[in-house]
Protein backbone atom coordinates (compact mmCIF):
# COMPACT_ATOMS: atom_id res chain seq x y z
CA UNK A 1 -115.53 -100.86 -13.51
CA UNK A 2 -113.92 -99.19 -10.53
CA UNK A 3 -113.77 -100.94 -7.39
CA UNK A 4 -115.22 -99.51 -4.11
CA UNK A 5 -113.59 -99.42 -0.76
CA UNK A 6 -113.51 -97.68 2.44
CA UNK A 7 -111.30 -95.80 4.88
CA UNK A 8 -112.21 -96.30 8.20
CA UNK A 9 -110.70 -95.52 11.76
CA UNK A 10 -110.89 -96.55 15.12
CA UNK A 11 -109.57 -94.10 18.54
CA UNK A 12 -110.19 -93.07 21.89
CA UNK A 13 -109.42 -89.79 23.29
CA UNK A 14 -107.12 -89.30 26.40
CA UNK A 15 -109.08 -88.50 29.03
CA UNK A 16 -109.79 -84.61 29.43
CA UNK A 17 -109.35 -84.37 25.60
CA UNK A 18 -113.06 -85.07 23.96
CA UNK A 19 -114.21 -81.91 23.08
CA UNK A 20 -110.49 -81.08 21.37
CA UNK A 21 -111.09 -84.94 19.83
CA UNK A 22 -114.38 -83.98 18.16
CA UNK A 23 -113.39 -80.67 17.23
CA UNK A 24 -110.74 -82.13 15.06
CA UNK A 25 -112.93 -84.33 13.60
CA UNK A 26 -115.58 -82.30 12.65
CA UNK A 27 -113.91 -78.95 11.62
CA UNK A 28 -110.74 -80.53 10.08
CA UNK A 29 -110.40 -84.04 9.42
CA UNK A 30 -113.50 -84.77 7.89
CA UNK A 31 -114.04 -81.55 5.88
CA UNK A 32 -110.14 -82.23 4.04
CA UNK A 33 -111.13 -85.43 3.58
CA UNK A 34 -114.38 -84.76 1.32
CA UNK A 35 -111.90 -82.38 -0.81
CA UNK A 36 -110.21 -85.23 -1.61
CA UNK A 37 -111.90 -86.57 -5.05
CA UNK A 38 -112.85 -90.14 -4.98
CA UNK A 39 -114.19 -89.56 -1.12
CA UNK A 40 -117.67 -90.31 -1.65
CA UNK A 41 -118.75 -90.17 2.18
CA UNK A 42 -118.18 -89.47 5.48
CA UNK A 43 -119.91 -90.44 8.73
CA UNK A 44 -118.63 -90.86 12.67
CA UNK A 45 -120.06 -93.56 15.11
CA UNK A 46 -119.85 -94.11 18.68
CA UNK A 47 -119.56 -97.68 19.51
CA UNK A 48 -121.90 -99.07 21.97
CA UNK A 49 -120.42 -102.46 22.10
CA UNK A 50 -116.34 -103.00 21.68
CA UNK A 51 -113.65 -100.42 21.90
CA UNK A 52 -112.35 -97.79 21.11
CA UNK A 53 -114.96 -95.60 21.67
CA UNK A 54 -114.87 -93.94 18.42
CA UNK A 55 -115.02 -94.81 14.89
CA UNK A 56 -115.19 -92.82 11.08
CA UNK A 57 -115.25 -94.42 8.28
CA UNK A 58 -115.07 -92.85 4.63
CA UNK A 59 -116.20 -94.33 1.67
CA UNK A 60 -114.25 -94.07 -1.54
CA UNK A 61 -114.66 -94.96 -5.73
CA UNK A 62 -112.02 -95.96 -6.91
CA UNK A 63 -110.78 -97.59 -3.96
CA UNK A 64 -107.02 -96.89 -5.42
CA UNK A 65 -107.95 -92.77 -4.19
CA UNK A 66 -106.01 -93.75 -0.89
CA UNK A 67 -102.94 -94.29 -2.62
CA UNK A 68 -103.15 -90.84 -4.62
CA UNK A 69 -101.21 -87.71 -3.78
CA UNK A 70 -103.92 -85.79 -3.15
CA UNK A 71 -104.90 -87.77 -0.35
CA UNK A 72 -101.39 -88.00 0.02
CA UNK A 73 -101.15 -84.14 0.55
CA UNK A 74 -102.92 -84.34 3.95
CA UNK A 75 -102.07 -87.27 5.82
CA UNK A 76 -98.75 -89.10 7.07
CA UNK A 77 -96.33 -86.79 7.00
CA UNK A 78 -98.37 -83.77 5.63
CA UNK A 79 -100.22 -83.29 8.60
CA UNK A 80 -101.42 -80.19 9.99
CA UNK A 81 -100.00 -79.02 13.21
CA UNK A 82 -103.72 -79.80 15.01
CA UNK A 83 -103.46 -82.92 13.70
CA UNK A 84 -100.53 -83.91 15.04
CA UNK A 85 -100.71 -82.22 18.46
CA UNK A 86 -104.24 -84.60 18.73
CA UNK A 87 -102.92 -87.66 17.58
CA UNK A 88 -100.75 -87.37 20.52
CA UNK A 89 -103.73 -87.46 22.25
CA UNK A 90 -105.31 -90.39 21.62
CA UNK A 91 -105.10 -94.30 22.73
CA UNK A 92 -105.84 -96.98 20.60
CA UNK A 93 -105.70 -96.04 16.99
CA UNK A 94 -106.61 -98.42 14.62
CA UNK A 95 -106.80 -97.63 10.17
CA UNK A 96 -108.21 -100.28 8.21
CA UNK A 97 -108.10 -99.59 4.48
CA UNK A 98 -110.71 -101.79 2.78
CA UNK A 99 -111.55 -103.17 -0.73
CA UNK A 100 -115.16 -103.87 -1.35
CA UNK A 101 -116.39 -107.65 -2.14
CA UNK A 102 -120.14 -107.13 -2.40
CA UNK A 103 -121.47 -105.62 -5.36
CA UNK A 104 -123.95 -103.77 -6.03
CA UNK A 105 -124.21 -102.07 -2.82
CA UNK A 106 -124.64 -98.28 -1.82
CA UNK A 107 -122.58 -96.16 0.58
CA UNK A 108 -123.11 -95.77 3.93
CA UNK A 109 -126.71 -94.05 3.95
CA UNK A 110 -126.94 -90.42 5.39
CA UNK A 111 -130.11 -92.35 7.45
CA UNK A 112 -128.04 -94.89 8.91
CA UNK A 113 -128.35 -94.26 12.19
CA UNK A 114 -127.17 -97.89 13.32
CA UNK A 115 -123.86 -100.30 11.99
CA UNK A 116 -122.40 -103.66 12.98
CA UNK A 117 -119.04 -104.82 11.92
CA UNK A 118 -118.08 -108.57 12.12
CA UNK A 119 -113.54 -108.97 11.89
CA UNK A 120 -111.94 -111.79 10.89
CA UNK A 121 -108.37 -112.85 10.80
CA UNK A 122 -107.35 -113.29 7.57
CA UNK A 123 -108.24 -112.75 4.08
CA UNK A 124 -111.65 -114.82 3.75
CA UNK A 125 -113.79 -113.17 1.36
CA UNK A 126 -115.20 -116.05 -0.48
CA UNK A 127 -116.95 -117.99 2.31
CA UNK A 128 -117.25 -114.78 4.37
CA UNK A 129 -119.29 -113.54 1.13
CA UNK A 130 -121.10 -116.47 1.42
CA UNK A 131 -122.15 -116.44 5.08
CA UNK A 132 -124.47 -112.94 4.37
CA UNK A 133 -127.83 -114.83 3.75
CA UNK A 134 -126.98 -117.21 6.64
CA UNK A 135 -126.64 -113.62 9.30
CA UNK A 136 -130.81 -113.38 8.46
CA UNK A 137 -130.77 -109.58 8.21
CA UNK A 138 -133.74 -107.95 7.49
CA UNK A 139 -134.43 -106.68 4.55
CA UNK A 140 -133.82 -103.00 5.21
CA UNK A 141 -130.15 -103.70 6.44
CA UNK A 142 -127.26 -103.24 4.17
CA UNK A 143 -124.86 -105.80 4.27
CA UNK A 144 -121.58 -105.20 2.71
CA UNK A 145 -117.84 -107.68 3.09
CA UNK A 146 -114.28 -106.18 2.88
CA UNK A 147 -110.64 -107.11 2.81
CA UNK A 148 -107.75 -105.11 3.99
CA UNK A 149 -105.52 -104.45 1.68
CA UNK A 150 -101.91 -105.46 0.78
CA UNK A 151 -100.03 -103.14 2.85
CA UNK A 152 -102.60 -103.85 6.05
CA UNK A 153 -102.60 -106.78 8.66
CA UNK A 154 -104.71 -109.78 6.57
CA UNK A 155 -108.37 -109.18 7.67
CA UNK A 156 -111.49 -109.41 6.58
CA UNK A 157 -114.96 -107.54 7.36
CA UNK A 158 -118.93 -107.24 7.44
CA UNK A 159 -120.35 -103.83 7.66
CA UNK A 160 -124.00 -103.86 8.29
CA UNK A 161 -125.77 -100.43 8.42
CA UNK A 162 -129.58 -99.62 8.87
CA UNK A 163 -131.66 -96.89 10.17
CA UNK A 164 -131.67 -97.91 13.51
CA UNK A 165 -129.08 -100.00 15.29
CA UNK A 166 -132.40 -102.06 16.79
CA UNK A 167 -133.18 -103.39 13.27
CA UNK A 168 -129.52 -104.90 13.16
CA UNK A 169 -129.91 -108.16 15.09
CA UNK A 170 -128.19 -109.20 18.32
CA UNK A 171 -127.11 -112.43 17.35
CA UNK A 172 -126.00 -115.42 20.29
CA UNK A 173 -122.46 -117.51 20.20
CA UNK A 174 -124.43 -120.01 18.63
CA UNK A 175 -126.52 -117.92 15.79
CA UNK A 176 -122.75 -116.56 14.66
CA UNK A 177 -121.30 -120.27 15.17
CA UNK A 178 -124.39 -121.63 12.71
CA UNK A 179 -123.91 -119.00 10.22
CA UNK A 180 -120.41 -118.35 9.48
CA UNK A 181 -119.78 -122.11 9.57
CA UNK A 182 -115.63 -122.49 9.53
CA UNK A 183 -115.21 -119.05 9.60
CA UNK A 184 -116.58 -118.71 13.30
CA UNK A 185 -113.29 -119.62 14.40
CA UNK A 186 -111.36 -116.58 12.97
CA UNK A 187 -113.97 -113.82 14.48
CA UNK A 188 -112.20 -111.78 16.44
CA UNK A 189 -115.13 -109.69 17.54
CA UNK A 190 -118.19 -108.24 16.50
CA UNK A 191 -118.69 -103.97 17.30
CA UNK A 192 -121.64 -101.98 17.15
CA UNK A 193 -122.52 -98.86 17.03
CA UNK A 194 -124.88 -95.89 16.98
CA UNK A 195 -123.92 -92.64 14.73
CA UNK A 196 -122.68 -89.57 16.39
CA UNK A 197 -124.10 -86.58 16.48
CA UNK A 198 -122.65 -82.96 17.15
CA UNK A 199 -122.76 -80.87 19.69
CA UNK A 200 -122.61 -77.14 19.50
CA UNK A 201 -119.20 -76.50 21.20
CA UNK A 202 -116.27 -75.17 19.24
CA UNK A 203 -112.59 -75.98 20.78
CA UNK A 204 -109.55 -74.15 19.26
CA UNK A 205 -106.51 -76.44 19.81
CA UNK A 206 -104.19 -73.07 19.19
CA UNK A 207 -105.47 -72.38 22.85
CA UNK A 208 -103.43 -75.26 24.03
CA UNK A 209 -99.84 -75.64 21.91
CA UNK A 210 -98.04 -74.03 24.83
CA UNK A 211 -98.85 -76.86 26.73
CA UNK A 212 -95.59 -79.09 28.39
CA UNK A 213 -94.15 -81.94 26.31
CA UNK A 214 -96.87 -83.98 24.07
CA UNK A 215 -98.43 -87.02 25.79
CA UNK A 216 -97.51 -90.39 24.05
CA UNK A 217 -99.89 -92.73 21.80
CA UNK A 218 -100.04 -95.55 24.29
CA UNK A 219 -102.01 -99.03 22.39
CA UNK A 220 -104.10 -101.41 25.06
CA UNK A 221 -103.09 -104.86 26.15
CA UNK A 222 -103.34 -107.35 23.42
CA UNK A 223 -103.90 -104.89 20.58
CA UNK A 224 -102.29 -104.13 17.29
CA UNK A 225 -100.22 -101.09 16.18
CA UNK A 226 -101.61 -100.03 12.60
CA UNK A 227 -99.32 -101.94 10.17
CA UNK A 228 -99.91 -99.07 7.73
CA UNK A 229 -97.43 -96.02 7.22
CA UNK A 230 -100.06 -93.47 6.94
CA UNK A 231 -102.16 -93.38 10.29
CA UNK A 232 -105.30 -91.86 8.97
């Protein structure tokens, strides 16, 4: 049996650049991506609580897709010019490539309309696992844990969806200290986040390449550069 996974990525836009941003997203990135076989799903969030702003995450069966030329073939060094000239453009990229621990799960829903993801430090799948019942979702939340894999910095998540980010609960210091026991300590944050939704404005980056010299990717205080080779 194949194992699941997903792809998921975390930006902000330079300021002046949003409409260009979701452009990309919605009239290049995504659509290659759900050529790609193996790329089950596709959805975009806008988080409410954390940062960066923006997240899309893509889920994939077999998880090993993401290490396939075809994916290959549009990503890393095979990006399009747009793509490049945008990732110029934005502050705060983060990729996670994940492997699936839960089973029997679904992908994201097409009605999730709300998510919640948990981090951890480290690889800590077994108690992390373990710590679902203790969260007290209700019963129409999907709860689903991750690890990163090899090639990414050790972490570990829980991605809850649901149809409305209200049914995912808010929980206190001391709710998340009760239920993830030991693991409380590596939580490096919890996110949430509502899904976005398109508006109806189109934004042709070919309008803009004789701009001057390409801003540079600039990271935040205190966070990571993506470990990985292949940004997105």
């Amino acid at each position: 049996m194949s194992t699941p996974g997903m792809l998921m990525v975390l930006m902000e836009p330079a300021a002046g650049q949003e409409a260009a941003f979701h452009d990309w997203f919605d009239l290049e990135l995504v659509p290659d991506h759900a050529r790609v076989a193996g790329f089950q799903g596709a959805s975009r969030w806008v988080c409410v609580d954390g940062w960066p702003r923006y997240m899309s995450c893509y889920d994939v069966d077999p998880f090993d897709v993401l290490e396939e030329d075809a994916y290959r073939s549009i990503t890393g060094q095979n990006f399009s010019p747009w793509s490049q000239w945008m990732l110029s453009r934005v502050f705060g990229r983060q990729r996670l490539v994940l492997r699936e621990l839960t089973t029997g799960r679904t992908r994201t829903p097409d009605n999730a309309h709300g998510l919640v993801m948990l981090r951890f430090r480290g690889h800590r799948g077994s108690t992390v696992r373990a710590a679902l019942d203790r969260l007290r979702l209700p019963a129409i939340c999907q709860a689903r844990a991750f690890e990163t894999s090899v090639r990414s910095n050790a972490e570990t998540a829980i991605i809850i969806d649901a149809p409305a980010a209200a049914l995912i609960p808010s929980w206190s210091a001391a709710d998340l200290v009760e239920a993830l026991g030991p693991d409380a300590a590596s939580l490096t944050g919890v996110w949430r986040y509502v899904r976005y939704v398109r508006s109806q404005s189109v934004w042709q980056w070919e309008d803009h390449v004789s701009e001057t010299a390409p801003m540079q990717t600039a990271m935040p205080p205190n966070q990571d550069e993506p470990s990985d080779d292949i940004p997105i």
